[in-house]
C-alpha atoms as a PDB file:
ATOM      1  CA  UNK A   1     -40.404 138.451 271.958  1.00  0.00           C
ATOM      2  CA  UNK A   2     -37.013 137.146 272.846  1.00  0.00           C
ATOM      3  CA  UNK A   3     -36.659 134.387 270.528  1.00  0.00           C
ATOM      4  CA  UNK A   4     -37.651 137.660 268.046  1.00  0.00           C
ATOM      5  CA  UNK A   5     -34.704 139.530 269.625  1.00  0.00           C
ATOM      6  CA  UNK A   6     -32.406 136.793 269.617  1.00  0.00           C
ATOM      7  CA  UNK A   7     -33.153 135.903 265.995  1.00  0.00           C
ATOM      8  CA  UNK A   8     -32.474 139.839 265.004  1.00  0.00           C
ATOM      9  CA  UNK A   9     -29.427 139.947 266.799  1.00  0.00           C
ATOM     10  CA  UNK A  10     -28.244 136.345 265.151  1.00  0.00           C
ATOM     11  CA  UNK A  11     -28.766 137.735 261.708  1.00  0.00           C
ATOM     12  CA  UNK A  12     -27.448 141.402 262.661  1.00  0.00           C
ATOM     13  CA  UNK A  13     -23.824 139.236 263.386  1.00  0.00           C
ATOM     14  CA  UNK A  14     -24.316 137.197 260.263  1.00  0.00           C
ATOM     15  CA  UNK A  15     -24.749 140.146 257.996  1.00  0.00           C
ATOM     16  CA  UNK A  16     -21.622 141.809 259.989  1.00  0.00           C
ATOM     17  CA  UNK A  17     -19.943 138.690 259.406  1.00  0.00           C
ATOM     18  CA  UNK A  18     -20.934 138.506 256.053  1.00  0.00           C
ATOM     19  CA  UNK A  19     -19.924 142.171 254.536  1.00  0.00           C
ATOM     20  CA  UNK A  20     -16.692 142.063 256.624  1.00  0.00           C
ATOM     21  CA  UNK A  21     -15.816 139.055 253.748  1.00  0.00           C
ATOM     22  CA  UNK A  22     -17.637 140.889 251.215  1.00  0.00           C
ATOM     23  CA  UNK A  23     -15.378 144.420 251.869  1.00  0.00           C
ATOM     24  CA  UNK A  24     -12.267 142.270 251.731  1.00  0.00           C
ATOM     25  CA  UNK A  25     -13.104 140.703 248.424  1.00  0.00           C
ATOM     26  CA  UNK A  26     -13.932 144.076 246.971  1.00  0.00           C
ATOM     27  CA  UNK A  27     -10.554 145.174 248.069  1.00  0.00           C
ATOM     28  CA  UNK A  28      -8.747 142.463 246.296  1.00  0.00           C
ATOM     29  CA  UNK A  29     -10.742 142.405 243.161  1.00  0.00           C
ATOM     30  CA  UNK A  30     -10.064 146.454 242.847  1.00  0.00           C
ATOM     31  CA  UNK A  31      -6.100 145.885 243.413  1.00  0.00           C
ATOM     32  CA  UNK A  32      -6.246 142.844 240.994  1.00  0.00           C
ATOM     33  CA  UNK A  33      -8.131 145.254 238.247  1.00  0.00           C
ATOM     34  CA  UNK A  34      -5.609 148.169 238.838  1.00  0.00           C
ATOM     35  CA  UNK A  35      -1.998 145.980 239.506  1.00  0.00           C
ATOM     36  CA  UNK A  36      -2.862 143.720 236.902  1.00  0.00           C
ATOM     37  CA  UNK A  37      -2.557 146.297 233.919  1.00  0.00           C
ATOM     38  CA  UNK A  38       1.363 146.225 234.898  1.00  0.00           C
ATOM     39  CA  UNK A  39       1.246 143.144 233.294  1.00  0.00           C
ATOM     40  CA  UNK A  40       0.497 144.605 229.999  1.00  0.00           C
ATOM     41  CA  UNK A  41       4.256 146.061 229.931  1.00  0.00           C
ATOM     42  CA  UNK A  42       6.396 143.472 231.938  1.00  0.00           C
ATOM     43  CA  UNK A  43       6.041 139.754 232.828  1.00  0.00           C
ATOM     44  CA  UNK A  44       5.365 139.044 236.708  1.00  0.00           C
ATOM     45  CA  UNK A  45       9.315 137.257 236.552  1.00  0.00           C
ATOM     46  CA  UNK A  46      10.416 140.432 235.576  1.00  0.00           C
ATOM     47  CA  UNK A  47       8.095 142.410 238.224  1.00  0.00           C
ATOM     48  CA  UNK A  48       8.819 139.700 240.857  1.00  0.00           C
ATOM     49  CA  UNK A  49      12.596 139.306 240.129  1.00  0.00           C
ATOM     50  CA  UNK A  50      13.675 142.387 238.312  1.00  0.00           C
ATOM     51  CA  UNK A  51      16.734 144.333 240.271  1.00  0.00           C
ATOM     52  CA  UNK A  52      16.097 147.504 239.544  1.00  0.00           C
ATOM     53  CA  UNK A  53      13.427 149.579 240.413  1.00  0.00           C
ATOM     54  CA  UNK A  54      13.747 152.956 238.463  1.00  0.00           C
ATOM     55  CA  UNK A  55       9.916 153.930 237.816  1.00  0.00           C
ATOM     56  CA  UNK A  56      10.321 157.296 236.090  1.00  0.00           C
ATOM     57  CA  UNK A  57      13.268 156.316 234.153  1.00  0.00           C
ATOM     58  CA  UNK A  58      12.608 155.842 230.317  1.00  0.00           C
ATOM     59  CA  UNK A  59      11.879 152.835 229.885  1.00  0.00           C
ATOM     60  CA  UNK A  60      10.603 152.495 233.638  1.00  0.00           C
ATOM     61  CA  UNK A  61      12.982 149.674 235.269  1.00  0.00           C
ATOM     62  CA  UNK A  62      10.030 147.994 237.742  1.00  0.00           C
ATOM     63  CA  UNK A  63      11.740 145.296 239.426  1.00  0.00           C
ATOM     64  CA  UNK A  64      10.707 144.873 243.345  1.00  0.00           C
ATOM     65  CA  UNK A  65      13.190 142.421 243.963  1.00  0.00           C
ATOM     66  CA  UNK A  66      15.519 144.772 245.991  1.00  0.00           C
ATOM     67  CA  UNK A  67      11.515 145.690 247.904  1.00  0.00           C
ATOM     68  CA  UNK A  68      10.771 142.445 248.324  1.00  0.00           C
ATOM     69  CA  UNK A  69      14.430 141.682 249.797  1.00  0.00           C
ATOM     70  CA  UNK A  70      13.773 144.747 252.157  1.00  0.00           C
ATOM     71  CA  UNK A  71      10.440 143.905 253.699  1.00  0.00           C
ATOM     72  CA  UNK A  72      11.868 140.380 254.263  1.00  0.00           C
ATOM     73  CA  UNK A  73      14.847 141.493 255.917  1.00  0.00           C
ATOM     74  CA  UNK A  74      13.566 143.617 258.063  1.00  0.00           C
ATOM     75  CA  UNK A  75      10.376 141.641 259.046  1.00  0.00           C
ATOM     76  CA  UNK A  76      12.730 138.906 259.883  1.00  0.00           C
ATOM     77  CA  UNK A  77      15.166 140.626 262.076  1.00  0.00           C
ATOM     78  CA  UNK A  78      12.373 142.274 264.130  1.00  0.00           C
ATOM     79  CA  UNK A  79      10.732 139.095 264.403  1.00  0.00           C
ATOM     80  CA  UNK A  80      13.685 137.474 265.800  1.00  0.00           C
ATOM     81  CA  UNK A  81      13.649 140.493 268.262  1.00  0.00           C
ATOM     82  CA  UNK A  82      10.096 140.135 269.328  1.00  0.00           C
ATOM     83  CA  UNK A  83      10.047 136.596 270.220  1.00  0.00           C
ATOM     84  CA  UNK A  84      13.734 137.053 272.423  1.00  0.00           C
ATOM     85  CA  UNK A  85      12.143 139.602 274.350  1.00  0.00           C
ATOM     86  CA  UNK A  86       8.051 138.802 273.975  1.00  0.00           C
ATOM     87  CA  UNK A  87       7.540 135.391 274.588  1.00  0.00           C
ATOM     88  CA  UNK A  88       9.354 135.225 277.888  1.00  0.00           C
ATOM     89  CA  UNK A  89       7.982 138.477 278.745  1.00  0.00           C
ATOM     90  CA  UNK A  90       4.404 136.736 278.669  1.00  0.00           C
ATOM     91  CA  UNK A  91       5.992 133.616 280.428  1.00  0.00           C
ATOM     92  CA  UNK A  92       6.689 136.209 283.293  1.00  0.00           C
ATOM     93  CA  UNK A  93       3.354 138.027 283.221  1.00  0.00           C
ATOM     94  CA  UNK A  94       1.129 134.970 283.229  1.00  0.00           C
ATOM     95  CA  UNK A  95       2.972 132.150 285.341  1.00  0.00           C
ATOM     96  CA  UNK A  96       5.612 134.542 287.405  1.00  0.00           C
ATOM     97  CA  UNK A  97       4.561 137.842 288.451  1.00  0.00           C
ATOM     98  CA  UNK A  98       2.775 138.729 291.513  1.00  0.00           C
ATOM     99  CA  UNK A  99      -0.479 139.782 290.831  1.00  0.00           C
ATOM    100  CA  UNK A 100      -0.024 143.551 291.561  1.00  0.00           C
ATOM    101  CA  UNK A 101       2.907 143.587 289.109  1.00  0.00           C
ATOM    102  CA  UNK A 102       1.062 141.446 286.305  1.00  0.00           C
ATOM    103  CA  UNK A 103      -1.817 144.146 286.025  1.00  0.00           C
ATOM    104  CA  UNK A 104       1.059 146.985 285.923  1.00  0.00           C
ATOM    105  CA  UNK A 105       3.090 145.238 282.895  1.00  0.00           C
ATOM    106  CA  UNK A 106      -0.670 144.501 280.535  1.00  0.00           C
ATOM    107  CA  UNK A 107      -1.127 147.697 281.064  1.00  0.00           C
ATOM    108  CA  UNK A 108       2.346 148.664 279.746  1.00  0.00           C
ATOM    109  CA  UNK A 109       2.215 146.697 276.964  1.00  0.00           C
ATOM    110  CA  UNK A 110      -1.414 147.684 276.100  1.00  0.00           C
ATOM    111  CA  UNK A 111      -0.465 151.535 275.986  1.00  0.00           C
ATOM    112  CA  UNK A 112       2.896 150.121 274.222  1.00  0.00           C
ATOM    113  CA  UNK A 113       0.206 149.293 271.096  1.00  0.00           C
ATOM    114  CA  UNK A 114      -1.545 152.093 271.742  1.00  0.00           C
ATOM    115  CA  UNK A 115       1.391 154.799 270.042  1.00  0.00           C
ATOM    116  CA  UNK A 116       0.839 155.790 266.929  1.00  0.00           C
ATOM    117  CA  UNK A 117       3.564 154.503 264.351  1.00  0.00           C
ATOM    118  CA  UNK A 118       4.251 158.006 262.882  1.00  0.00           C
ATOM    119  CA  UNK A 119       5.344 158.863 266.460  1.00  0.00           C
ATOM    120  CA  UNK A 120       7.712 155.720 267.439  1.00  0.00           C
ATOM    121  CA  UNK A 121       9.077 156.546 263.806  1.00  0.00           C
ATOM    122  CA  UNK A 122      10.065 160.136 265.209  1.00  0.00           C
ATOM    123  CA  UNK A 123      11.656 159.030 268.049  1.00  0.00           C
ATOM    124  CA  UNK A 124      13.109 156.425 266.666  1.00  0.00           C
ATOM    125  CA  UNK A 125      14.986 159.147 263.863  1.00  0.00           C
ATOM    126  CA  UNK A 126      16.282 161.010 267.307  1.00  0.00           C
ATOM    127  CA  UNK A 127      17.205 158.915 269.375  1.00  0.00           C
ATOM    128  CA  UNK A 128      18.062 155.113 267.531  1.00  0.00           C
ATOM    129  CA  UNK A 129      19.540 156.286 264.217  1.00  0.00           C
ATOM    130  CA  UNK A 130      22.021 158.125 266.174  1.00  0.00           C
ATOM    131  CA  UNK A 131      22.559 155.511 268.928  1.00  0.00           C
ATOM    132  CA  UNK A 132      23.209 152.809 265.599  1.00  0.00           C
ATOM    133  CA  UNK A 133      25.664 155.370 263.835  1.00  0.00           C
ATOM    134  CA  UNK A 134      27.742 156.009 266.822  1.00  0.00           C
ATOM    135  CA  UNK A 135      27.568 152.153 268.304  1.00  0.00           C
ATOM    136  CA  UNK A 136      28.097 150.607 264.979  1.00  0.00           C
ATOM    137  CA  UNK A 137      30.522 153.421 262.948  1.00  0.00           C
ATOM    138  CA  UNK A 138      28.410 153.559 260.225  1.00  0.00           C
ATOM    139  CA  UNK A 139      28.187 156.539 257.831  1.00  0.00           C
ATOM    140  CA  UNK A 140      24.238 156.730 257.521  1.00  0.00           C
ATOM    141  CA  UNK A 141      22.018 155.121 260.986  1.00  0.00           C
ATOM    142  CA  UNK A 142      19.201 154.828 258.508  1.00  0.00           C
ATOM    143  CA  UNK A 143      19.019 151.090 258.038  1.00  0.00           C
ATOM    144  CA  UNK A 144      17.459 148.156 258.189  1.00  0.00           C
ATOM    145  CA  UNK A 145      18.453 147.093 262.153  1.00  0.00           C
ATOM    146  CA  UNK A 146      16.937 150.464 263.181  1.00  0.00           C
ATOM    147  CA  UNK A 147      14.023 150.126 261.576  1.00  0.00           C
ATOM    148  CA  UNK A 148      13.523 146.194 262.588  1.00  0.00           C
ATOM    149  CA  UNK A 149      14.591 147.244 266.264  1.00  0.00           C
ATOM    150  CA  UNK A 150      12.005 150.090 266.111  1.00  0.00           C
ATOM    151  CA  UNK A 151       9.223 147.242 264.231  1.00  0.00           C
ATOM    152  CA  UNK A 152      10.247 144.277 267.189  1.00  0.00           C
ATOM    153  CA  UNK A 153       8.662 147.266 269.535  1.00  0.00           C
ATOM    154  CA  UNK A 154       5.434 147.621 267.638  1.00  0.00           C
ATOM    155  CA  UNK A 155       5.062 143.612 267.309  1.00  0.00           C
ATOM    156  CA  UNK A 156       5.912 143.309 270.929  1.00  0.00           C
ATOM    157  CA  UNK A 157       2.605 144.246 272.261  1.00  0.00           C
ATOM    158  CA  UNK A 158       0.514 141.442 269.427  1.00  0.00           C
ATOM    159  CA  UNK A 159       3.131 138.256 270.676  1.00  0.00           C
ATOM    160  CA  UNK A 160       2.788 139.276 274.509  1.00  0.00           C
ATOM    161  CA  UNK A 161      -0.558 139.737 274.636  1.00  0.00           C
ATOM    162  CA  UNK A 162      -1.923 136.610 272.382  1.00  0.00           C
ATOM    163  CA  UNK A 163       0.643 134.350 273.921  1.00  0.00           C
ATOM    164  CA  UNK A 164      -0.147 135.473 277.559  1.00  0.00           C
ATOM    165  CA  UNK A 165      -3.632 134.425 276.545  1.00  0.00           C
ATOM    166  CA  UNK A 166      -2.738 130.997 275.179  1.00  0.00           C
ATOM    167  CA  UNK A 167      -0.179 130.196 278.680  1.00  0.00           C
ATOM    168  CA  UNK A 168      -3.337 131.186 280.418  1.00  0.00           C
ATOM    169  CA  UNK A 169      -5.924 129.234 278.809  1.00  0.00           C
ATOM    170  CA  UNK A 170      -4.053 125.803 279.757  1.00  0.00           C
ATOM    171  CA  UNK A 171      -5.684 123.918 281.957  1.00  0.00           C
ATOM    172  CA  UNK A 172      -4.768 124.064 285.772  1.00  0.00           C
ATOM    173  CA  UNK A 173      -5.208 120.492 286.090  1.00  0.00           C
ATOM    174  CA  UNK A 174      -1.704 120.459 283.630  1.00  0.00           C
ATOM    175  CA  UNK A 175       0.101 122.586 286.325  1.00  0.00           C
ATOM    176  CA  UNK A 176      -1.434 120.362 289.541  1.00  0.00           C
ATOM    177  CA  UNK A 177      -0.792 117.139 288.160  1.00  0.00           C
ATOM    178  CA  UNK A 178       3.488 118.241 287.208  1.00  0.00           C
ATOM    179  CA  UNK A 179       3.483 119.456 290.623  1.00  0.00           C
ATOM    180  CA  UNK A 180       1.704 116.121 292.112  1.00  0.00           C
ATOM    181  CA  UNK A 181       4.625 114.434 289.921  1.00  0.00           C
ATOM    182  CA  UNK A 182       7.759 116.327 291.884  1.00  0.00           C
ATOM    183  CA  UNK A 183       8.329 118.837 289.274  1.00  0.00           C
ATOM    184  CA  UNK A 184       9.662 122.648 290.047  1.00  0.00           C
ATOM    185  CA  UNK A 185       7.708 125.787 288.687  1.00  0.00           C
ATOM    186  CA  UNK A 186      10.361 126.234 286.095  1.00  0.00           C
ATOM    187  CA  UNK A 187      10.209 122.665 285.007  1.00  0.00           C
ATOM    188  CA  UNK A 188       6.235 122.906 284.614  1.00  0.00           C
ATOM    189  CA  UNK A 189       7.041 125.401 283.035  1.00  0.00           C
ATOM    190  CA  UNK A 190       9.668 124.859 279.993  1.00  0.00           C
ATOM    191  CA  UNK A 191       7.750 121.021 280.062  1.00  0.00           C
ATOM    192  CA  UNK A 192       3.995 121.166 280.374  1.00  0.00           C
ATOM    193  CA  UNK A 193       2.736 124.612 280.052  1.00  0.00           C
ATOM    194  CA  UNK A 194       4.912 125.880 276.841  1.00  0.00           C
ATOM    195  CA  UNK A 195       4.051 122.765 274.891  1.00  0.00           C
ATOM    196  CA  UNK A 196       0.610 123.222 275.395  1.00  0.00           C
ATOM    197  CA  UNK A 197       0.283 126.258 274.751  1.00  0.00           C
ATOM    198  CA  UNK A 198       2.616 126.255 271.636  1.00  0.00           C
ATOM    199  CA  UNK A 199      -0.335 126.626 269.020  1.00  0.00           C
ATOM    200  CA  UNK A 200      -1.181 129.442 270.844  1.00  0.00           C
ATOM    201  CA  UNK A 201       2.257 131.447 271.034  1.00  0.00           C
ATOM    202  CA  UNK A 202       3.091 130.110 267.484  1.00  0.00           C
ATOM    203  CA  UNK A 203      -0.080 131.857 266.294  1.00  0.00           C
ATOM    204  CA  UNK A 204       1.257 134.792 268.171  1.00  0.00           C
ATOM    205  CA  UNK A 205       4.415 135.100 266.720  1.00  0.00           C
ATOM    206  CA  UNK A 206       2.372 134.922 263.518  1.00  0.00           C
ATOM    207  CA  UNK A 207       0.649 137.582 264.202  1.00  0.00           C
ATOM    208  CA  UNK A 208       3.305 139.788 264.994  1.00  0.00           C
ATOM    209  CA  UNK A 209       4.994 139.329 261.762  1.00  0.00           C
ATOM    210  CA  UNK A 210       1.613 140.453 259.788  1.00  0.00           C
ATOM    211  CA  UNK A 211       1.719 143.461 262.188  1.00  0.00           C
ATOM    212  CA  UNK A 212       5.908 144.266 261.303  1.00  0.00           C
ATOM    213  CA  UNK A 213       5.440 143.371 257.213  1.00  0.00           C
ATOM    214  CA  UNK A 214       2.142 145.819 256.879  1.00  0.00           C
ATOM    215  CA  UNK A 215       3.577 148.438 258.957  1.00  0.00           C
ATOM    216  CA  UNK A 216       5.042 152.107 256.720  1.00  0.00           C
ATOM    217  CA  UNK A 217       5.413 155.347 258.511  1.00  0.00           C
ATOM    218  CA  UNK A 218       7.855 154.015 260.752  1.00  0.00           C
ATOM    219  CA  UNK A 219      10.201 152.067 258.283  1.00  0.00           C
ATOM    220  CA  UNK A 220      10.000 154.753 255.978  1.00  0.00           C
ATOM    221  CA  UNK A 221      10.956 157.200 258.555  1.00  0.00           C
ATOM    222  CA  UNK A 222      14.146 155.431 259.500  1.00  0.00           C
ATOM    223  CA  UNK A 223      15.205 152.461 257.074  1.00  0.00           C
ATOM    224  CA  UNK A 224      17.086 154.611 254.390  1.00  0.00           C
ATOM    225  CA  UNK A 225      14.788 154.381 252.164  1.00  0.00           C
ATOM    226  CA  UNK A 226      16.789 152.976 249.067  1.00  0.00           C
ATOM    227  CA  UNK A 227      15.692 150.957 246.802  1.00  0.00           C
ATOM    228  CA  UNK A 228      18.994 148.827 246.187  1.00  0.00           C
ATOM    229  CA  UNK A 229      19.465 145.055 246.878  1.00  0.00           C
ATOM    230  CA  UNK A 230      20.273 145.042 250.564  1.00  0.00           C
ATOM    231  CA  UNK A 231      24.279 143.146 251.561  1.00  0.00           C
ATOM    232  CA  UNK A 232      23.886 143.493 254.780  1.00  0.00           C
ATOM    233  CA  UNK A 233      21.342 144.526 257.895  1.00  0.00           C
ATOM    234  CA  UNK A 234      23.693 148.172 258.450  1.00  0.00           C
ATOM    235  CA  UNK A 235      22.774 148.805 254.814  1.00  0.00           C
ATOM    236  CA  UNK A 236      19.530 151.294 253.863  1.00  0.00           C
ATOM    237  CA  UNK A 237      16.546 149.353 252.557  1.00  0.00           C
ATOM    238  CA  UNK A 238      13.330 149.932 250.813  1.00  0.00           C
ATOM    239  CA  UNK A 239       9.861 148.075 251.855  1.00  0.00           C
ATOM    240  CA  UNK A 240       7.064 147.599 250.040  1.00  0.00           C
ATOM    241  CA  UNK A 241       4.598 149.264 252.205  1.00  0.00           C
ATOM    242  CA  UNK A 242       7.482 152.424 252.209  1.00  0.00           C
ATOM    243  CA  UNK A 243       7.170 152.094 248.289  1.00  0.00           C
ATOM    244  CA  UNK A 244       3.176 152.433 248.051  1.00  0.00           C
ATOM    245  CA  UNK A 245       3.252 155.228 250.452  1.00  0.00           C
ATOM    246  CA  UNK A 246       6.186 157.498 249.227  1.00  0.00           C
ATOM    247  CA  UNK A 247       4.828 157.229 245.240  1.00  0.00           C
ATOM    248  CA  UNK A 248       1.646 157.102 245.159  1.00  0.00           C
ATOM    249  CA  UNK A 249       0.751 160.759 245.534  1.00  0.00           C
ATOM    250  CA  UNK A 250       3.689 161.192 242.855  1.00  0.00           C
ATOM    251  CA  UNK A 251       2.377 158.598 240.227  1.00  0.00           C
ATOM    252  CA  UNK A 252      -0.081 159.892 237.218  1.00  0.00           C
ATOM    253  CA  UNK A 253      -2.496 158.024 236.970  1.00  0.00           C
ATOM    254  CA  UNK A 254      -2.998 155.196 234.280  1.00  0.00           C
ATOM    255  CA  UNK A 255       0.689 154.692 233.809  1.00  0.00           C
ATOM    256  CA  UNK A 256       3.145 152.288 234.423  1.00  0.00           C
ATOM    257  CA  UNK A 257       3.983 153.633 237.516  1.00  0.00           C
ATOM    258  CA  UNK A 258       0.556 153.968 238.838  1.00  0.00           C
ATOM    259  CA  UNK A 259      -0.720 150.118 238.200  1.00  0.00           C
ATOM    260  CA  UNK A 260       2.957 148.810 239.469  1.00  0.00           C
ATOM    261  CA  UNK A 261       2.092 150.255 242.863  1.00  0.00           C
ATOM    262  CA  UNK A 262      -1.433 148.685 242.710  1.00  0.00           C
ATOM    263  CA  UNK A 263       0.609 145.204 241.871  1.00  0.00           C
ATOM    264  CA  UNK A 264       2.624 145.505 245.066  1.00  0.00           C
ATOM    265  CA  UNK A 265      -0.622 145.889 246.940  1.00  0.00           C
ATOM    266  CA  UNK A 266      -1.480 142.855 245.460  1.00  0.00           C
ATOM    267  CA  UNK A 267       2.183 140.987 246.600  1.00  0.00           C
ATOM    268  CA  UNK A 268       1.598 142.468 250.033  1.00  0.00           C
ATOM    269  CA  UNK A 269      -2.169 141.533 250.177  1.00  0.00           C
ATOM    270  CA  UNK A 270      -0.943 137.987 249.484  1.00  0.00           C
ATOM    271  CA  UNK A 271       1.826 138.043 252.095  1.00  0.00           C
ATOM    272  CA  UNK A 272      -0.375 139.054 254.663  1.00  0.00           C
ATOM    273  CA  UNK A 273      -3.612 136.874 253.578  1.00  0.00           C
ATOM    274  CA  UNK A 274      -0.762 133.647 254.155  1.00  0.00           C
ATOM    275  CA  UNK A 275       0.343 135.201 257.473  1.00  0.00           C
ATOM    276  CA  UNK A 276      -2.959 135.521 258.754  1.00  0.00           C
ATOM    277  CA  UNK A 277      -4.330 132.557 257.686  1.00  0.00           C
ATOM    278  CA  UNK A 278      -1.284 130.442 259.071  1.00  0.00           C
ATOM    279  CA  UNK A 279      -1.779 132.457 262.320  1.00  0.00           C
ATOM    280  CA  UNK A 280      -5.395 130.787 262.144  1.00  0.00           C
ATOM    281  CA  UNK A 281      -4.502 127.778 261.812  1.00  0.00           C
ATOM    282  CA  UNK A 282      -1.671 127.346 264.165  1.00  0.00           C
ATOM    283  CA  UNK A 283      -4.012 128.738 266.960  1.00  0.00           C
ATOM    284  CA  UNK A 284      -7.026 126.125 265.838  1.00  0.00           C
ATOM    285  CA  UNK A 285      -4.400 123.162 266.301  1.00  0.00           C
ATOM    286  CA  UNK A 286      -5.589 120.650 268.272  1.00  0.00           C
ATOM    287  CA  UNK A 287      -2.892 118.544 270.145  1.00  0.00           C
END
């Protein structure tokens, strides 16, 4: 009876394994029949590289360039933001903190994740647009630093809690033997324990940037929301994910319109697909 159980069970996880793969497939193949029909109108150079992105003008202009420029931007800034203030905040919570005081911060950073985007979007449009307009003496605070600080927030909680894991997970013997050899905490540290754990944090970081490029209501609360190449990171930006949600409920369906957005789906299903996979990889490197 329990080899029966165990057998059930092993083939239960398979099949769960199995559709999760199957589901994702279906999801491509549908945005590749849908986005693909763009194609029909426009080459992908022009779709990929085109700067204007006008899709109810006559003829539609449906260049994501400027989108594509956007997301980037954005992504990259909060990224940069994340990792300043996430990576050493794991450093503190898994080799630093007291005990008492390490169970208090997961737990911040856990209920951190657990706000729903359309709400940090809100308070990011009352409280950070304003702070960047006055700070910065800008004539709009809808841009693409508020909406990257507001996105390093939301990452925050993915890098701290993935690269507390992978700090954890080295070996104590690592720690012992840098003490045996005269080093200081700090020195074990910066020396032993990051390096060790650097597929880890790297996969992290990874991570964090799939959560910041596939995020929407919060960018398109408080990025601007123009669709214009960006010059600098005080200037309003478009993302992709902004694009598919703000025009889809506007686009008839079977146009041009309509199968462009299903084509972006496809860019960011491709941008994500890389980041995930590299995240996989970095965390399954063996030293």
């Amino acid at each position: 009876m329990r080899k029966l159980k165990e057998f059930v069970i092993e083939k239960l996880i398979l099949i769960c394994g199995l559709a999760s793969i199957f589901f994702v497939v279906l999801i491509f193949l549908f945005l590749l029949k849908e986005g693909l029909s763009v194609l029909r109108s426009i080459t992908p150079l022009q779709f990929l590289f085109g700067k204007n992105w006008y899709p109810i003008s006559e003829p539609p202009q449906l260049g994501i360039l400027p989108l594509i420029l956007g997301s980037l931007l954005v992504t990259v800034i909060a990224t940069i933001i994340s990792i300043i203030i996430g990576v050493p905040c794991a450093i503190y919570i898994a080799e630093i903190a007291p005990l008492k005081i390490k169970e208090i911060l997961k737990a911040g950073v856990e209920l951190l994740a657990a706000i729903p985007s359309v709400v940090l979007g809100f308070i990011g449009m009352v409280t950070l647009v304003p702070w960047v307009k006055h700070i910065f003496n800008l004539p709009t605070g809808l841009t693409a630093v508020s909406g990257a600080i507001m996105l390093a927030f939301m990452a925050m909680p993915t890098i701290v809690s993935i690269a507390e894991d992978a700090l954890y997970s080295v070996p104590k013997t690592y720690k012992e033997g840098a003490f045996a050899l005269g080093a200081t905490h700090w020195q074990t540290i910066v020396r032993v324990i990051l390096p060790a754990a650097s597929s880890g944090i790297l996969a992290a970081i990874m991570l964090g940037i799939g959560r910041v490029i596939g995020e929407t209501m919060a960018v398109m609360m408080i990025t601007g929301n123009a669709a214009v190449i960006p010059n600098s990171i005080f200037a309003p930006v478009r993302t992709l994910t902004a694009t598919i949600a703000a025009e889809m409920g506007e686009a008839v369906v079977g146009s041009e319109h309509y199968f462009a957005l299903f084509a972006i789906g496809i860019v960011l299903f491709l941008m994500s697909f890389i980041i995930n996979v590299s995240a996989d990889l970095f965390l399954h490197k063996r030293q």
